[in-house]
C-alpha atoms as a PDB file:
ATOM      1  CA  UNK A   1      -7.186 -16.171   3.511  1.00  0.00           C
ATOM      2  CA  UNK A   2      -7.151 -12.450   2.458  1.00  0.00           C
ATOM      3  CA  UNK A   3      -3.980 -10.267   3.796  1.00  0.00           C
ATOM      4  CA  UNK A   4      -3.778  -6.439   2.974  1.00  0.00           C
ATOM      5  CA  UNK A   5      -0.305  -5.378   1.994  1.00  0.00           C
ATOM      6  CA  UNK A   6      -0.039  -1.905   2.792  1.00  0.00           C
ATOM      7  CA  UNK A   7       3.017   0.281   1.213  1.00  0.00           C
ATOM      8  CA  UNK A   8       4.159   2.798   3.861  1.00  0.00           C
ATOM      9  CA  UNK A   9       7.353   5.056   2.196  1.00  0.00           C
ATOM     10  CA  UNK A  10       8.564   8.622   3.465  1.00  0.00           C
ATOM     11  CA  UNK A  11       8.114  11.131   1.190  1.00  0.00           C
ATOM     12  CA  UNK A  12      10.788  11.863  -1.309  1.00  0.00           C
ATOM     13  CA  UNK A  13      12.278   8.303  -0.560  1.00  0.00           C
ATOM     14  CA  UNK A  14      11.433   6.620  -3.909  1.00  0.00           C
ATOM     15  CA  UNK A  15      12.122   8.421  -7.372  1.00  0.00           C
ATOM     16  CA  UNK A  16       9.531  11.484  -8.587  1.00  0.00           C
ATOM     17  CA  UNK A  17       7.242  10.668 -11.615  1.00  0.00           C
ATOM     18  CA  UNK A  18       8.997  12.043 -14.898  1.00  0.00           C
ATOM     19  CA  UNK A  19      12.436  11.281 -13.577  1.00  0.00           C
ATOM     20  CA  UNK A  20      15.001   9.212 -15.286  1.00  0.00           C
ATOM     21  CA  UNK A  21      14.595   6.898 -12.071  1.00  0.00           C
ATOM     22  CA  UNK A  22      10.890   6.645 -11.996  1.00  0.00           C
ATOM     23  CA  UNK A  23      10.656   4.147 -15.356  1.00  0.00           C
ATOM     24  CA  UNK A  24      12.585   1.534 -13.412  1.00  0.00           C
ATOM     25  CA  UNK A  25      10.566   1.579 -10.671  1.00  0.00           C
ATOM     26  CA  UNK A  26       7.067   1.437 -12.429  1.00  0.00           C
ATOM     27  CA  UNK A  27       8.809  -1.772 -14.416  1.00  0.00           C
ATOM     28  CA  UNK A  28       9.739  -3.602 -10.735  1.00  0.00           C
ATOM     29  CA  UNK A  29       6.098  -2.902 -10.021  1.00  0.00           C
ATOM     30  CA  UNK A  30       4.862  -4.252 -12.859  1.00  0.00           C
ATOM     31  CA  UNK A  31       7.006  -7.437 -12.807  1.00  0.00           C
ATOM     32  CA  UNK A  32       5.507  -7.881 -10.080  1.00  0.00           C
ATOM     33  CA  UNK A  33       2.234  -7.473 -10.992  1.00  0.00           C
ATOM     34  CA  UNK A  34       2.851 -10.349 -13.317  1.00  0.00           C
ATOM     35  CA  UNK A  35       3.621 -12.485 -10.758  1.00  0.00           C
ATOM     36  CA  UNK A  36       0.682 -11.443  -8.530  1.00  0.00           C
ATOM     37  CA  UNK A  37      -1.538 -12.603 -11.488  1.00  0.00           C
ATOM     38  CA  UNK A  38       0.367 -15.587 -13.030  1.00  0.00           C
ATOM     39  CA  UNK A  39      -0.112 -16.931  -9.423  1.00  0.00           C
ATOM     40  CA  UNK A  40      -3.595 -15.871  -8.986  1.00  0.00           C
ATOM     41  CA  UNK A  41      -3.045 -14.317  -5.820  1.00  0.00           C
ATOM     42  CA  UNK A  42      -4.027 -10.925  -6.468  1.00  0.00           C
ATOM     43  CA  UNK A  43      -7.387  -9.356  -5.505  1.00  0.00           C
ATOM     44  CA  UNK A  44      -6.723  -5.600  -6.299  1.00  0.00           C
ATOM     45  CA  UNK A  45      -4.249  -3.035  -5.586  1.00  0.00           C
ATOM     46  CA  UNK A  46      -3.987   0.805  -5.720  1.00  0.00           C
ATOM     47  CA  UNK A  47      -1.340   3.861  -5.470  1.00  0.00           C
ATOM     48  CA  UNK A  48      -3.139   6.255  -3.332  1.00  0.00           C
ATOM     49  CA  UNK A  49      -2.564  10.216  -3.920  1.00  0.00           C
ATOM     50  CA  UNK A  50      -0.728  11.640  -1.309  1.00  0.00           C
ATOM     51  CA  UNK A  51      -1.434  12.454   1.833  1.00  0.00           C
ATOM     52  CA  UNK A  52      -1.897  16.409   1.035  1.00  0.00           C
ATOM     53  CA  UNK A  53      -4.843  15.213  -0.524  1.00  0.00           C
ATOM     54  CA  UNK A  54      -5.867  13.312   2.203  1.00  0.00           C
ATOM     55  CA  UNK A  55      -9.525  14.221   4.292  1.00  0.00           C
ATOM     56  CA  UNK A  56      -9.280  12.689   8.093  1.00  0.00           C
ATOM     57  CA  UNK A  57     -13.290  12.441   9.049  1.00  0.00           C
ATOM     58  CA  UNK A  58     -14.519  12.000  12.755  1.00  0.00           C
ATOM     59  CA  UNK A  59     -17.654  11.984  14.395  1.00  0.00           C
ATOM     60  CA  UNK A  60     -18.268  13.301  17.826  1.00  0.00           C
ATOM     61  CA  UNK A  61     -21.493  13.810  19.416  1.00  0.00           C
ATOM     62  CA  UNK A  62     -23.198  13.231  16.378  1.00  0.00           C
ATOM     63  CA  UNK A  63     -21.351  15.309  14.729  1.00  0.00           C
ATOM     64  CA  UNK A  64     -19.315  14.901  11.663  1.00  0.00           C
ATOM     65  CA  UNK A  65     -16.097  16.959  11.523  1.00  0.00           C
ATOM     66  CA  UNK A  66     -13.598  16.853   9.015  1.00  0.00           C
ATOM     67  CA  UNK A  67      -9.643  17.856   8.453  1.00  0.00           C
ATOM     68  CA  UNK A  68      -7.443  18.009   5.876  1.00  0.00           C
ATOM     69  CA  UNK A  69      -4.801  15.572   5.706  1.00  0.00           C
ATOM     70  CA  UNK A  70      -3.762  12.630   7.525  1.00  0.00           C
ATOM     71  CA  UNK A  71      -4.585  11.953  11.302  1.00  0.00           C
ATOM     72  CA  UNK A  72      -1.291  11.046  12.273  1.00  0.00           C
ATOM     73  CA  UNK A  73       2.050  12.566  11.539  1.00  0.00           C
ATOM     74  CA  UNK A  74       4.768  10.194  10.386  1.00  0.00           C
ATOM     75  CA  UNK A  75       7.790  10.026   8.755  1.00  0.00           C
ATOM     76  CA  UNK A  76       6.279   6.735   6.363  1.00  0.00           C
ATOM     77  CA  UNK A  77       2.842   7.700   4.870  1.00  0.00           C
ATOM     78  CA  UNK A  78       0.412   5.184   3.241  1.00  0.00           C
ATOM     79  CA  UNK A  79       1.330   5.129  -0.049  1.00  0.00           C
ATOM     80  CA  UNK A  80      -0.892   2.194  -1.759  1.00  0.00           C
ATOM     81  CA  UNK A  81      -2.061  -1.393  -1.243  1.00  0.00           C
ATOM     82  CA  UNK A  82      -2.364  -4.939  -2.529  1.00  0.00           C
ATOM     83  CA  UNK A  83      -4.921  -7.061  -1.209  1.00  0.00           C
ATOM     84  CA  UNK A  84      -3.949 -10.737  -1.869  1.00  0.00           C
ATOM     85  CA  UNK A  85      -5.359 -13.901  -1.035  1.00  0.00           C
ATOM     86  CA  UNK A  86      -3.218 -16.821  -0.042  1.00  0.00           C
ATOM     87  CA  UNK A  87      -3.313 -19.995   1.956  1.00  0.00           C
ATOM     88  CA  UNK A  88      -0.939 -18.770   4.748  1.00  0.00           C
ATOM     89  CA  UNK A  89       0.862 -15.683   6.394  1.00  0.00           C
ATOM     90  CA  UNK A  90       4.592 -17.146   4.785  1.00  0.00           C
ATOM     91  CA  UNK A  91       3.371 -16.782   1.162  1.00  0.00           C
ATOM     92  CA  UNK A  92       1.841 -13.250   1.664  1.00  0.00           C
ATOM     93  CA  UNK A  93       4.934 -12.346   3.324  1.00  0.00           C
ATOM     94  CA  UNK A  94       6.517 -13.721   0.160  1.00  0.00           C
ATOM     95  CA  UNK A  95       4.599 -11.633  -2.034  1.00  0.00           C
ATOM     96  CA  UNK A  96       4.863  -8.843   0.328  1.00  0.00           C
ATOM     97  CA  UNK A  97       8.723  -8.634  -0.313  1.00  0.00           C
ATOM     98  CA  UNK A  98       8.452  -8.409  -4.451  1.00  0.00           C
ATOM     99  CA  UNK A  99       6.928  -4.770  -3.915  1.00  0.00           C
ATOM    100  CA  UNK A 100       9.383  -2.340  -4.936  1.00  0.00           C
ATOM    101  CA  UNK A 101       9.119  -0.073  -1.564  1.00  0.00           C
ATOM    102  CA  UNK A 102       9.706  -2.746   0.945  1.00  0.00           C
ATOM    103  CA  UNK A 103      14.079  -1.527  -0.475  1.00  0.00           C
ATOM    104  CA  UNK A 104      12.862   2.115   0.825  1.00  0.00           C
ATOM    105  CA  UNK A 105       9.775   1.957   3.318  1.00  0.00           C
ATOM    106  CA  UNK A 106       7.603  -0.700   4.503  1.00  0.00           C
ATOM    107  CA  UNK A 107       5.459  -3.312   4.436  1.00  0.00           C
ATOM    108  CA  UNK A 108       2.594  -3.628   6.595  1.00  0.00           C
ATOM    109  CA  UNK A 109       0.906  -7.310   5.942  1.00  0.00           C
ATOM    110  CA  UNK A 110      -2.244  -7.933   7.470  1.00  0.00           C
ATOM    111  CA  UNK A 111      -4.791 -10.452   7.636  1.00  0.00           C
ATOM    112  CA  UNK A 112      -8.513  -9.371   6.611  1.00  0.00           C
ATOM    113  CA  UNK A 113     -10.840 -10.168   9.410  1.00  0.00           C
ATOM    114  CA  UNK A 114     -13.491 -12.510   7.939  1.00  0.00           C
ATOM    115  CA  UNK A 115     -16.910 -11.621   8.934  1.00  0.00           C
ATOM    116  CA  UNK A 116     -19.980 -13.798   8.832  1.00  0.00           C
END
């Protein structure tokens, strides 16, 4: 089965690219990387720009409006995303926990919904 891991931090909660701090964390992400493909689990995975850059699009009565950033306010944003594929909700959990922001933010695992 597919499951969507999406990374959900606050901003200024994890260390700012160019910062002494910010090596560490790209290496934890890429460790587990490795493990995402030595196990074959992973399908893709992005870091998303953030939500300043973000374009919320509706359409009502036909109509398509659009807004700049995010349609909801939060305190954790949507960060980025792995999209794995295991047998069972455990082992994506599993692999859930080896991303770097679940220490700082969240994890949001969900299943993909299968469509014939």
């Amino acid at each position: 089965m597919k499951y969507l891991a999406l990374i959900y931090t606050a901003p200024g909660a994890s260390p700012d690219y160019g910062t002494p701090e910010f090596g560490p964390l790209m290496d934890a992400y890429r460790a587990a990387g490795e493990v995402y493909q030595r196990d074959g689990v992973m399908l893709g995975g992005e870091a998303l720009q953030p939500t300043s850059m973000a374009t919320t699009v509706r359409v009502r009565n036909g109509k398509t409006e659009t807004m700049d950033g995010p349609f909801a306010e939060t305190k954790e944003q949507l960060g980025g995303f792995y999209m794995f594929e295991c047998a069972n909700l455990d082992d994506a959990i599993r692999y859930a926990a080896m991303i770097p922001a679940a220490e700082h933010g969240s994890i949001e695992v969900r299943p993909v919904m299968e469509l014939d």
